[in-house]
C-alpha atoms as a PDB file:
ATOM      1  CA  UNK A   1       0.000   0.000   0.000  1.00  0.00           C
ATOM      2  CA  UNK A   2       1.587   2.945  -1.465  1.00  0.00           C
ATOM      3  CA  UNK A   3       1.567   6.850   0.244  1.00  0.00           C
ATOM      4  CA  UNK A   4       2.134   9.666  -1.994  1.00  0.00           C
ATOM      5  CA  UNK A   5       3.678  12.977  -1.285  1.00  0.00           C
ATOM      6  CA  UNK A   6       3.390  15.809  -3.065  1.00  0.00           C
ATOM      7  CA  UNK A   7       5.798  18.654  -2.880  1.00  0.00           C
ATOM      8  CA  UNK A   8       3.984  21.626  -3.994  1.00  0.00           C
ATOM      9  CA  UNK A   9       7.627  24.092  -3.979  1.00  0.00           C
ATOM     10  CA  UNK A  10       8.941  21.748  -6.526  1.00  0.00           C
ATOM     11  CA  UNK A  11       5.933  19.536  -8.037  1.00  0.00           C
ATOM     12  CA  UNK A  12       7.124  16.235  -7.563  1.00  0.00           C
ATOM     13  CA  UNK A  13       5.179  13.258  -6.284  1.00  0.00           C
ATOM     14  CA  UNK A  14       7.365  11.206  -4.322  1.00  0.00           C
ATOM     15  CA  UNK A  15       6.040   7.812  -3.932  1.00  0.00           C
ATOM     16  CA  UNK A  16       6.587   5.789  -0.216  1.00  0.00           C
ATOM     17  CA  UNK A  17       6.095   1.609   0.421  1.00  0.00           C
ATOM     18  CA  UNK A  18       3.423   3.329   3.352  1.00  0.00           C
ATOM     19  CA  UNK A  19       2.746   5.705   5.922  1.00  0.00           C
ATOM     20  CA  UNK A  20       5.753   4.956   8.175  1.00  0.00           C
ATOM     21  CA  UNK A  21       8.175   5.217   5.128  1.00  0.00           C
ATOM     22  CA  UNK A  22       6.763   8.695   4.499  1.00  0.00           C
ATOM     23  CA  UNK A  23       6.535  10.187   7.672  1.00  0.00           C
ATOM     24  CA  UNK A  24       9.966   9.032   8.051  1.00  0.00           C
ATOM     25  CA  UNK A  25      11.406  10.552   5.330  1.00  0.00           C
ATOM     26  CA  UNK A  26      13.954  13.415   4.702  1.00  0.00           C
ATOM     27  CA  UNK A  27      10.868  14.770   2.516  1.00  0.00           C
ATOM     28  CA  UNK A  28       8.704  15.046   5.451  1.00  0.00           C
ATOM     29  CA  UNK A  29      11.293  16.107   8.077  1.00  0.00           C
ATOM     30  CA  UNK A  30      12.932  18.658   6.178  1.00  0.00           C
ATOM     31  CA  UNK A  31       9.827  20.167   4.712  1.00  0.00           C
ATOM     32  CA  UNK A  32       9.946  23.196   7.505  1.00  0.00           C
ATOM     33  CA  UNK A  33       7.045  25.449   6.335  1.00  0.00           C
ATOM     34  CA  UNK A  34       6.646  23.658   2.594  1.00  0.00           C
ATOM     35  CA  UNK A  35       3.663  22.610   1.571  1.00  0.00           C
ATOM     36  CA  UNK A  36       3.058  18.838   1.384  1.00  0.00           C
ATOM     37  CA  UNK A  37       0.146  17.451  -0.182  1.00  0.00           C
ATOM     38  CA  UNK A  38      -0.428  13.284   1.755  1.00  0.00           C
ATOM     39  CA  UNK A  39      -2.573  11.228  -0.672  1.00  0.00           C
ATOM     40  CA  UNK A  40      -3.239   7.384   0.291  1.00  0.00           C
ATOM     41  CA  UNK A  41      -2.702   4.569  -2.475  1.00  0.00           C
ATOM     42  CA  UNK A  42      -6.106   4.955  -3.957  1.00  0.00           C
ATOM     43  CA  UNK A  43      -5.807   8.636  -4.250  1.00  0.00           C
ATOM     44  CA  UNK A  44      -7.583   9.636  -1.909  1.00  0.00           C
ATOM     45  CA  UNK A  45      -6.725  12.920  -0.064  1.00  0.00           C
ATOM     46  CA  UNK A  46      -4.696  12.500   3.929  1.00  0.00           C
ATOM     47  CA  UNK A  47      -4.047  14.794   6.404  1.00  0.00           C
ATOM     48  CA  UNK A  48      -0.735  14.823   8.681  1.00  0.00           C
ATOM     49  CA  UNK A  49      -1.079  15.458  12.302  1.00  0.00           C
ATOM     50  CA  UNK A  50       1.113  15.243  15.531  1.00  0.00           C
ATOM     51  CA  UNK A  51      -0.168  14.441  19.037  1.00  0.00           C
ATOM     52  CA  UNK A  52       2.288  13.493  21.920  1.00  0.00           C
ATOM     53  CA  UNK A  53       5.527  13.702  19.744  1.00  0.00           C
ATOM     54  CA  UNK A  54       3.690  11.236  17.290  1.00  0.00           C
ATOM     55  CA  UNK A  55       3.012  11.680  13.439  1.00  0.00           C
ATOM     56  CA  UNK A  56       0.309  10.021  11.572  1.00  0.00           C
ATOM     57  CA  UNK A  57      -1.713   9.946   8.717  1.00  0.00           C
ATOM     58  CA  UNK A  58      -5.470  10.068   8.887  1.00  0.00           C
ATOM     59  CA  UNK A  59      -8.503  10.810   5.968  1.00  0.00           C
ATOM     60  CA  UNK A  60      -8.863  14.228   5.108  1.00  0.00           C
ATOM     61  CA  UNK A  61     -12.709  14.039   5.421  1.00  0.00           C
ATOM     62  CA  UNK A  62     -13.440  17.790   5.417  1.00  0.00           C
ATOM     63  CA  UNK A  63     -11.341  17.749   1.862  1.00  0.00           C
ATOM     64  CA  UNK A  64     -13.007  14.764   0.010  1.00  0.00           C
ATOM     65  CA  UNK A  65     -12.488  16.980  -3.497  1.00  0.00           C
ATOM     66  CA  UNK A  66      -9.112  16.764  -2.822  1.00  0.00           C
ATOM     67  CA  UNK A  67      -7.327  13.880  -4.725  1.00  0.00           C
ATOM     68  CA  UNK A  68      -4.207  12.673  -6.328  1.00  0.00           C
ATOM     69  CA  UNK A  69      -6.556  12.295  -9.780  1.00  0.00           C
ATOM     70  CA  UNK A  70      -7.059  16.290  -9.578  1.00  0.00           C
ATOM     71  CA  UNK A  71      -3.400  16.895  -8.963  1.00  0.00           C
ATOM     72  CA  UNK A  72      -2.242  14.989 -11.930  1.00  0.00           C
ATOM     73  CA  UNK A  73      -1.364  17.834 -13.957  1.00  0.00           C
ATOM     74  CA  UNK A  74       0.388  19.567 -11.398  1.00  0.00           C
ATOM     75  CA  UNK A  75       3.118  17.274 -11.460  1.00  0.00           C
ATOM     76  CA  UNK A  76       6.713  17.201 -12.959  1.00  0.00           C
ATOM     77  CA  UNK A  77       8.429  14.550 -11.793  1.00  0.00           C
ATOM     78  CA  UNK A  78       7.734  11.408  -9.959  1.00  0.00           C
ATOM     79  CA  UNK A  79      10.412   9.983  -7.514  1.00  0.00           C
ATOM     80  CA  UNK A  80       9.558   6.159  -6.601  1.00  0.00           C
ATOM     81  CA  UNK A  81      10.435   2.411  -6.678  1.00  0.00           C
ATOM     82  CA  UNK A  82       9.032   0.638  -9.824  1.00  0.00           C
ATOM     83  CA  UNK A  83       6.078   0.236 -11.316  1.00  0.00           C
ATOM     84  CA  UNK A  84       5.332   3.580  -9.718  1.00  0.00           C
ATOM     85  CA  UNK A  85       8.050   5.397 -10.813  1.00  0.00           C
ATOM     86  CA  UNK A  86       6.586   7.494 -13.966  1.00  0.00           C
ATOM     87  CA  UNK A  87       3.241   9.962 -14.156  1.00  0.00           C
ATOM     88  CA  UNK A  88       2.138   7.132 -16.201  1.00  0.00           C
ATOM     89  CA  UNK A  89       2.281   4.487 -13.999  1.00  0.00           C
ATOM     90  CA  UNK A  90       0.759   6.395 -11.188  1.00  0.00           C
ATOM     91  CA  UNK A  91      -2.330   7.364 -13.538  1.00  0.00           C
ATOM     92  CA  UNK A  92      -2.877   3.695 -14.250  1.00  0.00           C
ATOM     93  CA  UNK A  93      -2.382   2.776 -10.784  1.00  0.00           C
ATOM     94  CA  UNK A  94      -5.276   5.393  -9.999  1.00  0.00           C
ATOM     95  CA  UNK A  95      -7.828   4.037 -12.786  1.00  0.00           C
ATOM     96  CA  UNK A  96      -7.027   0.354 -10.981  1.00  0.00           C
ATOM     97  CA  UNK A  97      -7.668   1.918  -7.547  1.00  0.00           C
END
């Protein structure tokens, strides 16, 4: 179950193996003030909170117009493990979802 990030300074998706992986990443921890956009493997829009020195990942119910689909064309590059390591392969991934 994939976890995308998106990093709206630079548009690039970066793709994680799941929530952990992402939250764990130099993306995350170094994005001080960035914009990150957390989308789960079916596209759907998540929201990153803290409580008690904890991060997680939860559904961004009060955004459910906000998904990966809609984003699409927003993005330049894709940084991932294969098969999800092109634009393409994330839009088929999506229609799949």
């Amino acid at each position: 179950m994939s976890i995308f990030v998106l990093t709206m300074s630079d548009h690039v998706l970066h793709v994680f193996a799941d929530a952990a992986a992402a939250l764990d990443s130099a993306v995350v921890k170094q994005s001080d003030g960035e914009s990150l956009l957390f989308f789960a493997d079916n596209g759907d829009g998540l929201r990153h909170e803290a409580a008690a020195d904890v991060d997680y990942l939860r559904p961004w119910a009060s955004c459910s117009a906000c998904t990966l689909r809609q984003v699409l064309h927003m993005i330049d590059a894709v940084e991932g493990a294969a098969p999800l390591n092109s634009l393409t392969a994330i839009a088929r991934h999506l229609e799949s979802a």
